[in-house]
N, C-alpha and C. Protein backbone atom coordinates (compact mmCIF):
# COMPACT_ATOMS: atom_id res chain seq x y z
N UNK A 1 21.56 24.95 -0.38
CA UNK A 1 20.28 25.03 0.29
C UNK A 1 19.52 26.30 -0.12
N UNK A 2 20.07 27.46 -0.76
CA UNK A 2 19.62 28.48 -0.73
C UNK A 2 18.91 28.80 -2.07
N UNK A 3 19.34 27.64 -3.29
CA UNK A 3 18.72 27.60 -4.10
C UNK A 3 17.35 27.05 -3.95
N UNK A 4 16.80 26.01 -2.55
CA UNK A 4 15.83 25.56 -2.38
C UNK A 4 14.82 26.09 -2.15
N UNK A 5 15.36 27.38 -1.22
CA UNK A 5 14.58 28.56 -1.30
C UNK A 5 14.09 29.52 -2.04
N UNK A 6 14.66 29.39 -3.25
CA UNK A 6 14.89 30.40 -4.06
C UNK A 6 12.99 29.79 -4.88
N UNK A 7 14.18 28.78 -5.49
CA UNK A 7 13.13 28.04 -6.19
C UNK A 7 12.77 26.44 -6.04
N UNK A 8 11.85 26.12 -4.80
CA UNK A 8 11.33 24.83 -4.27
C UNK A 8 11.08 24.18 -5.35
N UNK A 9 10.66 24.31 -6.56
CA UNK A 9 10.27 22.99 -7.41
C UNK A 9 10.94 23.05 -8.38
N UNK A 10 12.38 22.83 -8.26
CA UNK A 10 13.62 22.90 -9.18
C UNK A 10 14.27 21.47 -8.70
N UNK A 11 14.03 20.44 -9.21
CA UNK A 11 14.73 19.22 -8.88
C UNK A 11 16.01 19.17 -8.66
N UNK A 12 16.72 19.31 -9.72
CA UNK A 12 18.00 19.12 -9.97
C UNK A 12 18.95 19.85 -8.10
N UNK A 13 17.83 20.70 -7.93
CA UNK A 13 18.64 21.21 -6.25
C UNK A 13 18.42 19.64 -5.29
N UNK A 14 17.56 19.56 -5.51
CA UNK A 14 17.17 18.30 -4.78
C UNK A 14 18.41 16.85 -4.94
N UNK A 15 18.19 16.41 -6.32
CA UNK A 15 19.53 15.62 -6.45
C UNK A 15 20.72 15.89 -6.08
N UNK A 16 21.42 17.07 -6.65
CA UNK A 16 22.48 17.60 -6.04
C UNK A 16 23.01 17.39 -4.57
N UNK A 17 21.95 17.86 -4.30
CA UNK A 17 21.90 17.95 -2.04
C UNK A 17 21.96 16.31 -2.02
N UNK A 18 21.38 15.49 -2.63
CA UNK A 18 21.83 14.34 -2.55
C UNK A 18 22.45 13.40 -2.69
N UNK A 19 23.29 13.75 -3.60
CA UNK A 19 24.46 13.11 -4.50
C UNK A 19 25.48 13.68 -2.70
N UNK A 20 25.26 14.91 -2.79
CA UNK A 20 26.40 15.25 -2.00
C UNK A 20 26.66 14.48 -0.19
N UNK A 21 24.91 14.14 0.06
CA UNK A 21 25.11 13.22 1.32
C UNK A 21 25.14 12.07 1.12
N UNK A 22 24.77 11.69 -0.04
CA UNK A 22 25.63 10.42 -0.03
C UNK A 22 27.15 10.27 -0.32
N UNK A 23 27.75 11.10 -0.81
CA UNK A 23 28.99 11.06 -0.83
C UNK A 23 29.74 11.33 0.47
N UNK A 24 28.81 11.89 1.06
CA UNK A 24 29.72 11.93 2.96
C UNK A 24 29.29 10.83 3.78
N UNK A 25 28.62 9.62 2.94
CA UNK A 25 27.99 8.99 3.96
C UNK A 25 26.83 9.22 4.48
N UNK A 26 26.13 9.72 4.58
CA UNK A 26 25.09 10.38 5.07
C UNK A 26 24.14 10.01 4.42
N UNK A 27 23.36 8.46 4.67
CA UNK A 27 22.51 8.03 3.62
C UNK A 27 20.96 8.44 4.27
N UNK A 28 20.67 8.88 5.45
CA UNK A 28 19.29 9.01 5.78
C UNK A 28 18.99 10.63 5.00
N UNK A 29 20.24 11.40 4.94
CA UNK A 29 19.65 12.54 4.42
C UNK A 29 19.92 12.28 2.80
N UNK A 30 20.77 11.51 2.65
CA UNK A 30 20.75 11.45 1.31
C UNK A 30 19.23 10.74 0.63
N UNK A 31 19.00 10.03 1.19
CA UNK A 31 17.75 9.56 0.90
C UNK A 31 16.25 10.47 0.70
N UNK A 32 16.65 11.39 2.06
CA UNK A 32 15.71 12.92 2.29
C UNK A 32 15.25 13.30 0.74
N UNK A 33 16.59 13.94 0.35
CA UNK A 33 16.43 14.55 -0.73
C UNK A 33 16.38 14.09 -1.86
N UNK A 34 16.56 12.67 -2.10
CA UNK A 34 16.66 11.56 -3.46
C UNK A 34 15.05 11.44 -3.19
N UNK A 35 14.30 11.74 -1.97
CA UNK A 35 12.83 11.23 -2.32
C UNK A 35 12.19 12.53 -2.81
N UNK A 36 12.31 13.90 -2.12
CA UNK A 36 11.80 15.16 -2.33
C UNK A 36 11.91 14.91 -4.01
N UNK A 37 13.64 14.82 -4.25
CA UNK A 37 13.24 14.71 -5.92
C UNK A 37 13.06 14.05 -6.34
N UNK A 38 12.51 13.13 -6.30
CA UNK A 38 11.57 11.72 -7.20
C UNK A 38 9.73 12.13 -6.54
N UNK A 39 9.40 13.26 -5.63
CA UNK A 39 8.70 14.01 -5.88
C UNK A 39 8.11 14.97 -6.78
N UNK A 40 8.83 15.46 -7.64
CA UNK A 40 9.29 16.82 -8.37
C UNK A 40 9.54 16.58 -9.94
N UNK A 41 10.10 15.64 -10.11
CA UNK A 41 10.78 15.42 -11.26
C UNK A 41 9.90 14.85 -11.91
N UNK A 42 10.03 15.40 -13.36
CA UNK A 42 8.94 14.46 -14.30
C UNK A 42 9.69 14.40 -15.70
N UNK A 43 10.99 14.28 -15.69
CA UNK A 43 11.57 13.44 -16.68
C UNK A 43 11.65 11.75 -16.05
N UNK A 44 11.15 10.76 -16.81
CA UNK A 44 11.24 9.26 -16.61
C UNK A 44 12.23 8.46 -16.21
N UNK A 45 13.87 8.97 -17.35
CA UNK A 45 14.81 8.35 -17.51
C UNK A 45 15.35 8.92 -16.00
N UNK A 46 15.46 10.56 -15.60
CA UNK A 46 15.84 10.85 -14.54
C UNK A 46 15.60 9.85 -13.11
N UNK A 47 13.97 9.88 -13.14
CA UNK A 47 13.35 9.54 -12.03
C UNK A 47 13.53 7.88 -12.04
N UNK A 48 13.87 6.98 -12.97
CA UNK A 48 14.25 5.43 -12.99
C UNK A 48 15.60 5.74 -12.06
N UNK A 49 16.67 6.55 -12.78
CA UNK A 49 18.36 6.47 -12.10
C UNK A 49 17.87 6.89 -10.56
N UNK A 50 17.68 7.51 -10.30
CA UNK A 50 16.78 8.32 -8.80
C UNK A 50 16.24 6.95 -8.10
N UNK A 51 15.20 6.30 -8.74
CA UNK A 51 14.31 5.32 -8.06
C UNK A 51 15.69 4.50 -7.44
N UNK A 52 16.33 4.18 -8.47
CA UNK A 52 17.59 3.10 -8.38
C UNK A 52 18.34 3.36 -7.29
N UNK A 53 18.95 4.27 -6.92
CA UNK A 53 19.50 5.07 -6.08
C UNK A 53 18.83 4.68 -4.27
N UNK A 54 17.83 5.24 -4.67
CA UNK A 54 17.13 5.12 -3.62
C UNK A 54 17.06 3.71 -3.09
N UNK A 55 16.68 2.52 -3.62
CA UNK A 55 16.58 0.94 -3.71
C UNK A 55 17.96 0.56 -3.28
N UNK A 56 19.16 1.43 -3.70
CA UNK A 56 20.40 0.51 -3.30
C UNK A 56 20.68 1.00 -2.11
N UNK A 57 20.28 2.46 -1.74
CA UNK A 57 20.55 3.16 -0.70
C UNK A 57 19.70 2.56 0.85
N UNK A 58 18.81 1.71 0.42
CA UNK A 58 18.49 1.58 1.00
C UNK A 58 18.07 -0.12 1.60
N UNK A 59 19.14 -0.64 0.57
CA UNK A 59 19.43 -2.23 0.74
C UNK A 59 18.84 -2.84 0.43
């Protein structure tokens, strides 16, 4: 989290934080932060795997 602070428009913090609630289960926050970074991100190929993510995460 403290990298978020550091530096807010650094994606890859964003995915991270989200990879990690979804791995506890935690799909409303995982989702949080899978959207912040599909905010942020402006590589394509990234933001397709991201979109995807988000779509399954969310049924």
């Amino acid at each position: 989290m403290m990298i978020i602070q550091l530096t807010p428009d650094y994606p890859y913090a964003y995915y991270s934080l989200g990879m990690a609630y979804e791995q506890k289960g935690d799909t409303s926050k995982a989702l949080e932060y899978y959207y912040l970074y599909s905010g942020i991100e402006k590589d394509d190929a990234m933001l397709n795997a991201v979109n995807k993510k988000i779509k399954d995460l969310e049924g």
